[in-house]
Protein backbone atom coordinates (compact mmCIF):
# COMPACT_ATOMS: atom_id res chain seq x y z
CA UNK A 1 0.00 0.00 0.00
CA UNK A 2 1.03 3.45 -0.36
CA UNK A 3 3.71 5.01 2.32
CA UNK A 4 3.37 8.13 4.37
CA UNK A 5 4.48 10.92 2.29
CA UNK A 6 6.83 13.71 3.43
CA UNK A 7 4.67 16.97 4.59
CA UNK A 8 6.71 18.63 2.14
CA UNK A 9 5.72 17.19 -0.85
CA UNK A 10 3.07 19.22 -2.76
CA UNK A 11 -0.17 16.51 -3.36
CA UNK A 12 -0.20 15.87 -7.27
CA UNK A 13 -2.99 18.22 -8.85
CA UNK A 14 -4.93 18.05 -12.26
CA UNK A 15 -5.34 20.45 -14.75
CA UNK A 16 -7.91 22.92 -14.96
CA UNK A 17 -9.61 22.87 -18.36
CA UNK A 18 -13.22 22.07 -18.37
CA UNK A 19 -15.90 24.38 -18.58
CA UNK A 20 -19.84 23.91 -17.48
CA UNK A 21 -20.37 22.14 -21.17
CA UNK A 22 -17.77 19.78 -20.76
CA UNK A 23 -18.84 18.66 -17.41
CA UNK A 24 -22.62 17.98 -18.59
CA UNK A 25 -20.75 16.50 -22.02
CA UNK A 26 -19.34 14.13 -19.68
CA UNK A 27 -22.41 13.42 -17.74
CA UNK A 28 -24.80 13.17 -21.08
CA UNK A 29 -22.46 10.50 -22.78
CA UNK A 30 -22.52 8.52 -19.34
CA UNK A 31 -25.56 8.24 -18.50
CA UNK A 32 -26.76 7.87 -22.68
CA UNK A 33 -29.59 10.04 -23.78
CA UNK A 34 -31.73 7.07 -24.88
CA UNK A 35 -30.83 4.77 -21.94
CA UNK A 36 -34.43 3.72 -21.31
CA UNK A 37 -33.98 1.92 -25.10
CA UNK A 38 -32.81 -1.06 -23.60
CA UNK A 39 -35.37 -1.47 -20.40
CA UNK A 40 -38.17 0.01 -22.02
CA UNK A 41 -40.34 -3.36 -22.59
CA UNK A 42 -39.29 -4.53 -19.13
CA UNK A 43 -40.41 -1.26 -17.17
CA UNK A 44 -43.41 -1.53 -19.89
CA UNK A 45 -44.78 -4.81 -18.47
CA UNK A 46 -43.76 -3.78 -15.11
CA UNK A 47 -45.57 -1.06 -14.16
CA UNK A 48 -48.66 -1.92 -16.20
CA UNK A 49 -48.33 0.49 -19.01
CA UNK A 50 -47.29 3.24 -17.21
CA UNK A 51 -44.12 3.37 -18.20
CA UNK A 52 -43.35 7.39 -18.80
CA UNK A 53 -44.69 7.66 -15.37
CA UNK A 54 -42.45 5.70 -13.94
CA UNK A 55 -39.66 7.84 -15.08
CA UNK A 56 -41.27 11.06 -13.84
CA UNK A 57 -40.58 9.39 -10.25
CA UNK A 58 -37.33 7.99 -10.87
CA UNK A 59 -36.49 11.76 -11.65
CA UNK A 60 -38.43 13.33 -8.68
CA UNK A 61 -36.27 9.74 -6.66
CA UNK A 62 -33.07 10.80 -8.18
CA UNK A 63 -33.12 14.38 -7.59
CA UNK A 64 -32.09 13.85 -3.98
CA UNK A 65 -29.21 11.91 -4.46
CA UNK A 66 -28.03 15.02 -7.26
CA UNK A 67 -28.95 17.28 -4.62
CA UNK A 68 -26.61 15.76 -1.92
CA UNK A 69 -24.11 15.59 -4.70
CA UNK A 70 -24.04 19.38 -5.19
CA UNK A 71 -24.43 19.89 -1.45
CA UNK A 72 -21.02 18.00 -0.86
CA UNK A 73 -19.11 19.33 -4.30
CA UNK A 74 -19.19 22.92 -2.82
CA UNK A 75 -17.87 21.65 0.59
CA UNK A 76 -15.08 19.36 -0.98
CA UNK A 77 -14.24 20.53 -4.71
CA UNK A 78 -12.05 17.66 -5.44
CA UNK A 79 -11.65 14.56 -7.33
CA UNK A 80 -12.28 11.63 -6.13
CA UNK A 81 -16.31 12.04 -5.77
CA UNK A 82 -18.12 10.48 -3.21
CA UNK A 83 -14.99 9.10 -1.82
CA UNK A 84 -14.02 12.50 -0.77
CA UNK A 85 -17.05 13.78 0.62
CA UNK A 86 -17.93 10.76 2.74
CA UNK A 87 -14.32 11.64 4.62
CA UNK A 88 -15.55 15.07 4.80
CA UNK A 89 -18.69 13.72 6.42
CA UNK A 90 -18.34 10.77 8.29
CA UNK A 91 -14.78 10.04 8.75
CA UNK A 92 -11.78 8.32 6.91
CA UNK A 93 -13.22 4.69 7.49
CA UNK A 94 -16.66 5.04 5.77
CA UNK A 95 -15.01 7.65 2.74
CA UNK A 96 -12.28 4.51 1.91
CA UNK A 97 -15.47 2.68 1.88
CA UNK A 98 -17.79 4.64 0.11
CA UNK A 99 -15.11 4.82 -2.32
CA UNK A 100 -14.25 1.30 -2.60
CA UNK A 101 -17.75 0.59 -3.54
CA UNK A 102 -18.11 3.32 -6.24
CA UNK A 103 -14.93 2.03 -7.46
CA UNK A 104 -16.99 -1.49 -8.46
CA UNK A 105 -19.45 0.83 -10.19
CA UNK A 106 -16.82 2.91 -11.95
CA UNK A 107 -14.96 -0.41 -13.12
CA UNK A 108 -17.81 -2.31 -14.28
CA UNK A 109 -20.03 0.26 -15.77
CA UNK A 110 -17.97 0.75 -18.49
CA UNK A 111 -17.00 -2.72 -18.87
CA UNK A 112 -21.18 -3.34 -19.95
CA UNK A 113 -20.81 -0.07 -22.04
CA UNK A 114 -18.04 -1.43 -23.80
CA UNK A 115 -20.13 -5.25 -24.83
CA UNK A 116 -23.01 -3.44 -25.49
CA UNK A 117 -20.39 -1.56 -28.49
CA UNK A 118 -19.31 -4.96 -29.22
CA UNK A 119 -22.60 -7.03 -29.52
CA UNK A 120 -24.02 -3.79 -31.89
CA UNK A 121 -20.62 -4.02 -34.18
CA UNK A 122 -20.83 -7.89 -34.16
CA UNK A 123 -24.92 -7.56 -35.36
CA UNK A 124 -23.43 -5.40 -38.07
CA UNK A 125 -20.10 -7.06 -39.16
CA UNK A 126 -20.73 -10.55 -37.98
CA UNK A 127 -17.38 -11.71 -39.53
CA UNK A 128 -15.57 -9.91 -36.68
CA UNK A 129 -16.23 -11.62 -33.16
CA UNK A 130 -17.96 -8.95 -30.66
CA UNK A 131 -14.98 -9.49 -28.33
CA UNK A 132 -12.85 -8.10 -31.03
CA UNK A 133 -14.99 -5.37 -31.41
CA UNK A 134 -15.40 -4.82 -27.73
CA UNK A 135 -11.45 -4.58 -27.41
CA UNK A 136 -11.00 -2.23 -30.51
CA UNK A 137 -13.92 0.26 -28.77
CA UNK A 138 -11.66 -0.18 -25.11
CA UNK A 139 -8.59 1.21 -26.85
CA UNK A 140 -9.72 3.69 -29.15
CA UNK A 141 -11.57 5.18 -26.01
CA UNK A 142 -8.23 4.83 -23.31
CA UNK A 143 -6.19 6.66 -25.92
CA UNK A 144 -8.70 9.25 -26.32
CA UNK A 145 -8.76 9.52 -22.15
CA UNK A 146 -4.62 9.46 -22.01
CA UNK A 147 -4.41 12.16 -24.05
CA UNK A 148 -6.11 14.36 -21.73
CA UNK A 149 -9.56 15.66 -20.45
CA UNK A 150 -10.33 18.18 -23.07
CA UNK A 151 -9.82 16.14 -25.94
CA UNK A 152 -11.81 13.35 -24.80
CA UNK A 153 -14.28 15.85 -24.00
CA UNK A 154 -14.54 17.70 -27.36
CA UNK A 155 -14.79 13.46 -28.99
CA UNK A 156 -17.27 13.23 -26.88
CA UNK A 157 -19.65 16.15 -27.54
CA UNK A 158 -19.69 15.29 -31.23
CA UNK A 159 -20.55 11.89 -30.40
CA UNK A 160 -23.08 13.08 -27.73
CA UNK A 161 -24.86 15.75 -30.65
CA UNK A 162 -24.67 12.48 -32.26
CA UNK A 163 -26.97 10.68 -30.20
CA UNK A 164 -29.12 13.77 -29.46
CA UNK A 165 -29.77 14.04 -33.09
CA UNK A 166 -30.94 10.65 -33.54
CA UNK A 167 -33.20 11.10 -30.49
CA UNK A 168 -34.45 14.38 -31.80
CA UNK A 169 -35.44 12.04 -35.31
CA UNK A 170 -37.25 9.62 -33.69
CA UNK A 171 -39.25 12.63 -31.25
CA UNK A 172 -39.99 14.34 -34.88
CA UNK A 173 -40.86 10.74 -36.52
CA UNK A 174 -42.83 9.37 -33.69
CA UNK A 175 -44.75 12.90 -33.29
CA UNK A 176 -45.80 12.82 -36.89
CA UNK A 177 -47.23 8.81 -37.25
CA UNK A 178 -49.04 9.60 -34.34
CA UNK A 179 -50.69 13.26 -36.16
CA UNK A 180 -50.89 11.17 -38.74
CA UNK A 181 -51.92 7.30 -38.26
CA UNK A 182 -53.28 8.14 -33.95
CA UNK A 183 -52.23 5.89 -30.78
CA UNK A 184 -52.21 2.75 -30.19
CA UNK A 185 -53.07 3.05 -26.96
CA UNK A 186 -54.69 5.59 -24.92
CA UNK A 187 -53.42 9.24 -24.69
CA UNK A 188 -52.57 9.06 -21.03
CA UNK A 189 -51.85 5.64 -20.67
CA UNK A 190 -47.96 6.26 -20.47
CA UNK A 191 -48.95 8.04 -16.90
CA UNK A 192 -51.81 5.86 -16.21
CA UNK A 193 -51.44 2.43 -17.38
CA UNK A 194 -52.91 0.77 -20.89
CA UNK A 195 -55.71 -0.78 -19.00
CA UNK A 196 -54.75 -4.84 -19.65
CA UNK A 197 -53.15 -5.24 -16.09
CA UNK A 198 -54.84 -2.67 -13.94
CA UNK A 199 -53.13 0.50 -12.59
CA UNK A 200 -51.13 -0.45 -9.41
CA UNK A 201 -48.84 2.03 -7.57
CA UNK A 202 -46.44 -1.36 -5.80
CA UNK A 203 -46.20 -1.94 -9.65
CA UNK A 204 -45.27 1.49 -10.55
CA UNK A 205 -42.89 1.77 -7.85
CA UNK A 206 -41.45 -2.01 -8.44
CA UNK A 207 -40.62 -0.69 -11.77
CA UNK A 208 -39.03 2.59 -10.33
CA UNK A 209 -36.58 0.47 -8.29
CA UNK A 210 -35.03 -0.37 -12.04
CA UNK A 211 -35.74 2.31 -13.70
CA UNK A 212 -33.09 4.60 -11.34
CA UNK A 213 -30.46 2.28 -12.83
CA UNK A 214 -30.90 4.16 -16.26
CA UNK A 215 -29.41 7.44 -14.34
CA UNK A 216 -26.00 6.10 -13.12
CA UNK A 217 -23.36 8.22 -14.82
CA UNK A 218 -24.47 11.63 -14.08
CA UNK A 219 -22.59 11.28 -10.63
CA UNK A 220 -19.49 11.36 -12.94
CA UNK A 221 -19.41 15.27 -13.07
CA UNK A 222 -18.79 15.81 -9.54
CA UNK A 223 -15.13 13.44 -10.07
CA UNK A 224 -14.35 16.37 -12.96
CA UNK A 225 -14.28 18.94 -9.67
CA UNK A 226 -10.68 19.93 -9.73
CA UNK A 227 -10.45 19.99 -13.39
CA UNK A 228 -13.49 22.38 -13.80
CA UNK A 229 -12.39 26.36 -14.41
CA UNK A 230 -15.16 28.35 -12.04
CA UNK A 231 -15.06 26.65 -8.99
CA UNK A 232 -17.18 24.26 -7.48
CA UNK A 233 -20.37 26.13 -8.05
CA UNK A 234 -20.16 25.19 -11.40
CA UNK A 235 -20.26 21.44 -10.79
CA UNK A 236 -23.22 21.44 -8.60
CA UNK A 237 -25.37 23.33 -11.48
CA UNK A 238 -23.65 20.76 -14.00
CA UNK A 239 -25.08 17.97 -11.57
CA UNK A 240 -28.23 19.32 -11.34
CA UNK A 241 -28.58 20.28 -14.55
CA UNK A 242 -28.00 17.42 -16.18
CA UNK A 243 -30.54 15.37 -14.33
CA UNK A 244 -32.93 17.29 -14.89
CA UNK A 245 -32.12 17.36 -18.54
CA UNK A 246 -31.69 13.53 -18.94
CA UNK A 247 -35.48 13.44 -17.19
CA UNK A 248 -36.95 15.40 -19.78
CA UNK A 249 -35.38 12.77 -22.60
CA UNK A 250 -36.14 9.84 -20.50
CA UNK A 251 -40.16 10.92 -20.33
CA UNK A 252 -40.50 12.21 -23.62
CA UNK A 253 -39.06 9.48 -25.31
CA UNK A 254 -40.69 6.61 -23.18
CA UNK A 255 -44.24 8.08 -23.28
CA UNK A 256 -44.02 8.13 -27.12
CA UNK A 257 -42.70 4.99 -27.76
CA UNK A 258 -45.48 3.75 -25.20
CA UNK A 259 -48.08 5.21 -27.14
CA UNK A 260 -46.65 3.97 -30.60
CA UNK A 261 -46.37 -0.06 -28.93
CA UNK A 262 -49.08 -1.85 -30.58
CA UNK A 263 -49.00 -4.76 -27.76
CA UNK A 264 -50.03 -4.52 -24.44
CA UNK A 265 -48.16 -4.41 -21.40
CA UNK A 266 -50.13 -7.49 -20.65
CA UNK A 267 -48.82 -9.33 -23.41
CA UNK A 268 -44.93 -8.47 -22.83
CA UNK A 269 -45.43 -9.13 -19.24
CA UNK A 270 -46.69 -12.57 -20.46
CA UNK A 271 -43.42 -13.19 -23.11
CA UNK A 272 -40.58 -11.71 -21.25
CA UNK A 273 -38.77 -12.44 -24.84
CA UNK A 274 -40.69 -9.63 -25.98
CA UNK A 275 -39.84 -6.83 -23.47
CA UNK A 276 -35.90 -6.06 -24.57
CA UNK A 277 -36.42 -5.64 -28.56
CA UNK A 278 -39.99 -3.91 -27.26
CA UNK A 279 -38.43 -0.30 -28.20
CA UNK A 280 -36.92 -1.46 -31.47
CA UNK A 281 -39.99 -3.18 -32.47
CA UNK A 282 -42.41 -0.63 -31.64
CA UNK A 283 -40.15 1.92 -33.72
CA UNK A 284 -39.64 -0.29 -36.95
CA UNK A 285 -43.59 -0.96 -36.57
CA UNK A 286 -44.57 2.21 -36.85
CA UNK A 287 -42.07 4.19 -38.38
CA UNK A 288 -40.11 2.10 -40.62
CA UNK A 289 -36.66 -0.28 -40.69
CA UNK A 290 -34.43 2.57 -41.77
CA UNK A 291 -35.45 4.44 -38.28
CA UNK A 292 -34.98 0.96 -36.00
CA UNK A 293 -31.32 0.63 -37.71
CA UNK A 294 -30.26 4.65 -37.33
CA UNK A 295 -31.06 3.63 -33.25
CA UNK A 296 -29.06 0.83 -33.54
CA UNK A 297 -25.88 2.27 -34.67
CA UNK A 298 -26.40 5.31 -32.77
CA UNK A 299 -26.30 3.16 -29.25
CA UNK A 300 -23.46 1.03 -30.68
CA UNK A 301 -21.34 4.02 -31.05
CA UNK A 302 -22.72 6.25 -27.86
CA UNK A 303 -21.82 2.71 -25.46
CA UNK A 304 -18.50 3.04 -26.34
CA UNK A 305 -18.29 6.37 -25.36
CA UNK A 306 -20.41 6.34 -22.61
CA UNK A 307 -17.52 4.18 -21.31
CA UNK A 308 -15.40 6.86 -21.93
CA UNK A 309 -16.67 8.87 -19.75
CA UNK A 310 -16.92 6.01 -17.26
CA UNK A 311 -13.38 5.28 -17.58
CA UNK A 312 -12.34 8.96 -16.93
CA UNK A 313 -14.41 8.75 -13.98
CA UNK A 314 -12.63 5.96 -12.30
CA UNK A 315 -9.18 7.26 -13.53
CA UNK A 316 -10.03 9.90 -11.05
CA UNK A 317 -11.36 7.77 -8.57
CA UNK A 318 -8.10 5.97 -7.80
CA UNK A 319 -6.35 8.76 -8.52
CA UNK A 320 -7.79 10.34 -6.01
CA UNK A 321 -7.77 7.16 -3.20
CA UNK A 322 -4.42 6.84 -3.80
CA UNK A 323 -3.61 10.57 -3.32
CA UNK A 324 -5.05 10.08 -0.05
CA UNK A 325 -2.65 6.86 0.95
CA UNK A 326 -5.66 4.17 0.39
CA UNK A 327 -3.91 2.91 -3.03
CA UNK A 328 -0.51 2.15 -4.27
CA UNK A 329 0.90 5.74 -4.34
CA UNK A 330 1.84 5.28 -8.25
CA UNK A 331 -1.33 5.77 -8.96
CA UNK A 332 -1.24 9.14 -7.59
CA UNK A 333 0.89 10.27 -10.61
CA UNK A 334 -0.34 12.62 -13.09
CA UNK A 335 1.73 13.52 -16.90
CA UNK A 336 0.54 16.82 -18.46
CA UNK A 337 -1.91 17.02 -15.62
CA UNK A 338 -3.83 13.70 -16.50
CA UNK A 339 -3.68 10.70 -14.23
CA UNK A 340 -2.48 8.47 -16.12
CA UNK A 341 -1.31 5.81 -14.64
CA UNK A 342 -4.94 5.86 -12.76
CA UNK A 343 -6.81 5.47 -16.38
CA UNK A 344 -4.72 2.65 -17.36
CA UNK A 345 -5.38 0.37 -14.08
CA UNK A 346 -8.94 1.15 -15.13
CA UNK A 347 -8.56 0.34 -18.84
CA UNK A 348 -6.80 -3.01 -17.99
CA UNK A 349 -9.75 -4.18 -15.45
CA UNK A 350 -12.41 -2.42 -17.63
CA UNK A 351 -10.32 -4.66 -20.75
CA UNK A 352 -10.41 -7.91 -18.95
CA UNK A 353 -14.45 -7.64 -17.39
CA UNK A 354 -15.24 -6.39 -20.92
CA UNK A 355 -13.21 -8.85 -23.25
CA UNK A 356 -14.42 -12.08 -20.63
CA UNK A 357 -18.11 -11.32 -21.10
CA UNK A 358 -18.08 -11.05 -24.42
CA UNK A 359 -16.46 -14.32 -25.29
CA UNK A 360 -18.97 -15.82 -23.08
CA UNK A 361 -23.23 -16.24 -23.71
CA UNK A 362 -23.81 -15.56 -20.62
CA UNK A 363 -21.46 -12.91 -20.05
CA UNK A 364 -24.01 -9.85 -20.27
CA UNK A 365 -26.08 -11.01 -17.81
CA UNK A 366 -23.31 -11.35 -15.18
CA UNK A 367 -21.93 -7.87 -15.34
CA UNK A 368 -25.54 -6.31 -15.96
CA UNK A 369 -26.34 -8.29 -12.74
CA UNK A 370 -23.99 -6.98 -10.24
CA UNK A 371 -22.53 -3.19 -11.84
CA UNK A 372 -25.42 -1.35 -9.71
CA UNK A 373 -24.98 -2.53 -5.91
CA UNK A 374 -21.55 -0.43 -5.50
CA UNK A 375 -23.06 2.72 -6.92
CA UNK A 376 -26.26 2.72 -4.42
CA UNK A 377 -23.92 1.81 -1.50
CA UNK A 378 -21.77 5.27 -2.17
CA UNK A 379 -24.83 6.95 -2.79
CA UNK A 380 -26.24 6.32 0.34
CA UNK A 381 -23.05 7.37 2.24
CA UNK A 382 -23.19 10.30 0.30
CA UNK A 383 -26.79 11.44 1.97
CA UNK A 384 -25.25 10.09 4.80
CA UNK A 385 -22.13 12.58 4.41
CA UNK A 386 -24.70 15.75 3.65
CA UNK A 387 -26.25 14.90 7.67
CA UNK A 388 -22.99 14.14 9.13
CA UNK A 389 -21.15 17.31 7.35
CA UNK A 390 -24.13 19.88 7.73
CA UNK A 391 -26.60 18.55 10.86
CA UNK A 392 -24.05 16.12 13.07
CA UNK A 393 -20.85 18.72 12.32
CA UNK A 394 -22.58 21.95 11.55
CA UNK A 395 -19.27 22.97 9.52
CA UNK A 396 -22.09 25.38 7.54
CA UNK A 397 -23.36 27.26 10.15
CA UNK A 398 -27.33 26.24 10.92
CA UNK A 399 -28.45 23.35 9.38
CA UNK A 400 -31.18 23.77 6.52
CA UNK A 401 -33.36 21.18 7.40
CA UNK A 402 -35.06 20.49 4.25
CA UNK A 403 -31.79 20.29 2.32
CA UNK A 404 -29.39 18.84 5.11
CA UNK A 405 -31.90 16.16 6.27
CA UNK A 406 -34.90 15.71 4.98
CA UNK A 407 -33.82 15.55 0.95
CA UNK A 408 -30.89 12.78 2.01
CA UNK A 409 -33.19 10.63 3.98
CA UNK A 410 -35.56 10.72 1.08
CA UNK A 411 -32.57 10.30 -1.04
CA UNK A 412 -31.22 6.87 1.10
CA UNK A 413 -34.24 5.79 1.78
CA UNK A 414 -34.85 5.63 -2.86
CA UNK A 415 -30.88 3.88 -2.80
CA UNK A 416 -31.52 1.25 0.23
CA UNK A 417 -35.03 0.34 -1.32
CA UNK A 418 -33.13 -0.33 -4.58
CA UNK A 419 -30.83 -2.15 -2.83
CA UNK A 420 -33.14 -4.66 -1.14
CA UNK A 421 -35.14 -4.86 -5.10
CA UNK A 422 -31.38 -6.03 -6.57
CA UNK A 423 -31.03 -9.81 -7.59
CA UNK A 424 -29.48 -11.83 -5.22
CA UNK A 425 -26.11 -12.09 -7.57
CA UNK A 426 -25.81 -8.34 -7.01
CA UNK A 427 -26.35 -8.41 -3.55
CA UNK A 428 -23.60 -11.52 -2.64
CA UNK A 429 -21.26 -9.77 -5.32
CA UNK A 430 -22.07 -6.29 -3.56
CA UNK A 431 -21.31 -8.10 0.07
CA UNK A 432 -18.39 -9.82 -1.19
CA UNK A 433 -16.63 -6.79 -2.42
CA UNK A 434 -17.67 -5.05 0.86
CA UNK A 435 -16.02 -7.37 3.07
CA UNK A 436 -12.78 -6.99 0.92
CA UNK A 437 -12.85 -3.26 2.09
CA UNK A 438 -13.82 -3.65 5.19
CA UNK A 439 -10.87 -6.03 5.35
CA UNK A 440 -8.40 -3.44 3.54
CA UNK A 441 -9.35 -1.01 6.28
CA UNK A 442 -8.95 -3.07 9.17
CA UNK A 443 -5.30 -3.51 7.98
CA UNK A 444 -4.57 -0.02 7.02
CA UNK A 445 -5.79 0.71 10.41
CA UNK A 446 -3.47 -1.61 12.06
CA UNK A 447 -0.25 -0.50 9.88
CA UNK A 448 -0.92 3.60 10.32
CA UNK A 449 -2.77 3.76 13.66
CA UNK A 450 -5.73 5.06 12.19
CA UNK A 451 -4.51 7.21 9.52
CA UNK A 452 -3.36 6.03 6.59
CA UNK A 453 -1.74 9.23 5.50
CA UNK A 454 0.76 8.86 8.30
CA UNK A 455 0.45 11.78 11.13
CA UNK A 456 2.66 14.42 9.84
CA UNK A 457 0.69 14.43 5.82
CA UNK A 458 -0.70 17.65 4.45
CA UNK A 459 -3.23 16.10 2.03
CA UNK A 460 -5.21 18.38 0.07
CA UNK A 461 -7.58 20.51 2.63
CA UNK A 462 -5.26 20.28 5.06
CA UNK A 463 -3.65 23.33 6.82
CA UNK A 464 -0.26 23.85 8.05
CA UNK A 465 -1.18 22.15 11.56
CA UNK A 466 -2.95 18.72 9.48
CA UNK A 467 -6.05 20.13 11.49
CA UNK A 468 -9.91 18.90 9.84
CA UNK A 469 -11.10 21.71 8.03
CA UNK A 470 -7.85 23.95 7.67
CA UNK A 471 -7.20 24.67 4.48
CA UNK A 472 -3.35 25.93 2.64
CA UNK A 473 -2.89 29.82 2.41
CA UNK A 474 -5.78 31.17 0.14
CA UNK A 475 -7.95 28.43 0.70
CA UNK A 476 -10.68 27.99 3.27
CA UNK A 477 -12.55 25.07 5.00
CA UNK A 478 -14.23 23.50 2.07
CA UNK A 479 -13.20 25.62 -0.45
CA UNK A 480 -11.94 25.54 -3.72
CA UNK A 481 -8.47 24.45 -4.19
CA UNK A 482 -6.22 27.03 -5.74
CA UNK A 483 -5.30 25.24 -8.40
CA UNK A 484 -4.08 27.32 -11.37
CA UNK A 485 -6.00 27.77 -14.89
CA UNK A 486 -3.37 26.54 -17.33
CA UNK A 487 -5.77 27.14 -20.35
CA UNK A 488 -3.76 28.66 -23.27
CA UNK A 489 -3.86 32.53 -22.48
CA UNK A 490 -5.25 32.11 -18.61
């Protein structure tokens, strides 16, 4: 594990470079603007037809755990996410922890991003084995990532206008067969059910407890916090933002494609086989082939970047645990201002998880099974670290109760109740990988006495005395890090 570092050694810093559109670039191509695609004929037959409904309440559900997010970004603007905030608000042992389950998120996200790539390229060029494919899209992607955050980032908004355009053809093409040709179901139906199954609210909320899952990436942003120009108040509005915007997608497109279905949820509910190519099928129905292939390509290509921006994510991740003494200090290391040697640990696990799966039928299925678990774990440390930091601590003055406690229980209470809804693979794999860092802080414990940064570290928020909360000369408790602007003419 990493040694204690010498108190005079500056912590390694990244480069500041991004602007608000970069940070909701990044967010956009994680998350995917037509995410639902996939899960739309299983949260169909789940909730009973109300499928656009159920992602009006995954929003609402979600908006908590964004909140908490830009709660904590302007206390601890740094990489390292919800890692760094949960030391901030609950102590060393549950931030290594809420970090070492993001970091199963982070690693594994991508890995399904990257098959998904694969399995599309295969369908088009079956001469070429997906896992080919699926390697080809993991190092295309790590050398766009090595060469630094902004040119990832302007890849990545072309890609992401990409996708946004082929979601604005099927709004347009959907809006006009239904001027044209009417529903097939009922008007409301998306918000109140097609009838066949009866509205029920368990249902609804059932399909909720999935339907979250389609929002995992836009928790990226806040790991972008030291490499944003505009401090930290920037970030939180990126957060926000984006959520909100991905929302507005997620209901729009799901409450047409609902009313364009010409079976009932009933009947997909009856033929699970029917619920994943629900989407495609309802769009070549209606529309035409030409529209069901431009989706097609258009997720291919936005998976592989979506891992992108997953793999940038975890680059900072360890980056930032090993900054802090919790992983081999190499990884620490940054070259031009990117952590390198961070993103390639990731790319190699992200290679192997990715590369396995795909050479394997089954493969899918496992990593779709377990990638969620470590991401709902952090988050609910994270609404734990708003109550510890705000109401327990009171570092901000009086607590606002509706924002310091009330919005984070909500917020834990959405993540635990997804928790107890995930498949009993996720949940041993999720337990398994707990108990590993439970196990790596019990020894780090025992080797530093309780810190792992050795008693004489100034880590990055820490004054000239190591005291909680004292900050280096120009920078505050919680504040920005003054990390200089090394854009071309700053």
């Amino acid at each position: 594990m990493a040694s204690v570092t010498d108190s005079s050694t500056p912590p390694a810093a990244l480069r500041r470079s991004l602007g608000f559109r970069d940070l909701v670039v990044y967010g956009l191509l994680f998350i995917a603007p037509m995410a639902p695609v996939g899960v739309f004929g299983t949260l169909d037959a789940r909730s009973h037809g109300a499928v656009a409904l159920v992602y009006l309440v995954a929003t609402a559900a979600m908006a908590c755990t964004a909140y908490s997010y830009a709660q904590m970004v302007r206390v601890a603007p740094q990489a390292g996410s919800v890692f760094t905030y949960a030391r901030k608000g609950l102590g060393e042992g549950p931030g290594l922890i809420a970090g070492w389950m993001a970091m199963l998120d982070y690693l594994l996200i991508p890995a399904v991003a990257y098959l998904f790539s694969g399995i599309a390229m295969n369908a088009l060029v079956p001469e070429v084995s997906r896992w080919v494919w699926t390697a080809l899209a993991v190092g295309v992607t790590t050398l766009l990532n090595l060469r630094g955050v902004r040119a990832a980032a302007r890849v990545g908004f072309a890609v992401l206008a990409m996708e946004v355009l082929v979601l604005l053809v099927f709004l347009v093409s959907a809006v006009t067969v239904l001027v044209r040709d009417g529903a097939q179901r009922g008007w409301l139906s998306p918000l109140t059910g097609d009838g066949s199954l009866g509205f029920s609210l368990a249902a609804v909320l059932g399909a909720v407890s999935v339907a979250v899952l389609s929002y995992l990436g836009f928790d990226a942003i806040a790991s972008f916090a030291e490499e944003v120009t505009g401090g930290s108040e920037r970030v939180a509005r990126a957060v926000l933002f984006c959520l909100g915007l991905t929302g507005v997608l997620f209901l729009a497109q799901t409450y047409l494609a609902a009313l364009l279905t010409p079976v009932s949820a009933a009947e997909l509910a009856a033929d699970p086989a029917l619920q994943g190519p629900a989407f495609y099928n309802s769009v070549e129905s209606s529309v035409g082939p030409w529209l069901h292939d431009l989706v097609a390509v258009s997720k291919a290509i936005g998976a592989a970047f979506a891992a992108l921006a997953g793999q940038a994510a975890a680059g900072r991740l360890l980056f930032a645990m090993a900054r802090e003494g919790r992983l081999p200090r190499a990884l620490s290391r940054t070259s031009g201002g990117t952590p390198r040697p961070a993103l390639l640990v990731a790319a190699t696990v992200t290679l192997v998880a990715a590369v396995w799966a795909a050479r394997r039928d089954d493969g899918l299925d496992h990593l779709v099974s377990v990638v969620n678990v470590g991401a709902l774990v952090a988050f609910t440390l994270l609404h734990a670290s708003v109550i510890g930091w705000f109401v327990v601590k009171r570092r901000g003055g009086a607590p606002h109760w509706g924002k310091h406690l009330v919005a984070p229980l909500l917020g834990a209470v959405v993540t635990v109740a997804v928790i107890v809804e995930a498949s009993w693979t996720a949940q041993l794999v999720g337990a398994v990988w707990l108990a590993v860092g439970l196990a790596l802080l019990f020894v780090q414990r025992g080797r530093t006495g309780g810190d792992p940064r050795g008693a004489n570290r100034g880590g990055p928020g820490a004054g000239p005395g190591g005291g909680p909360g004292a900050g280096p000369a120009g920078q505050g408790a919680g504040g920005d890090p003054p990390v200089r602007d090394t854009r071309p003419g700053a």
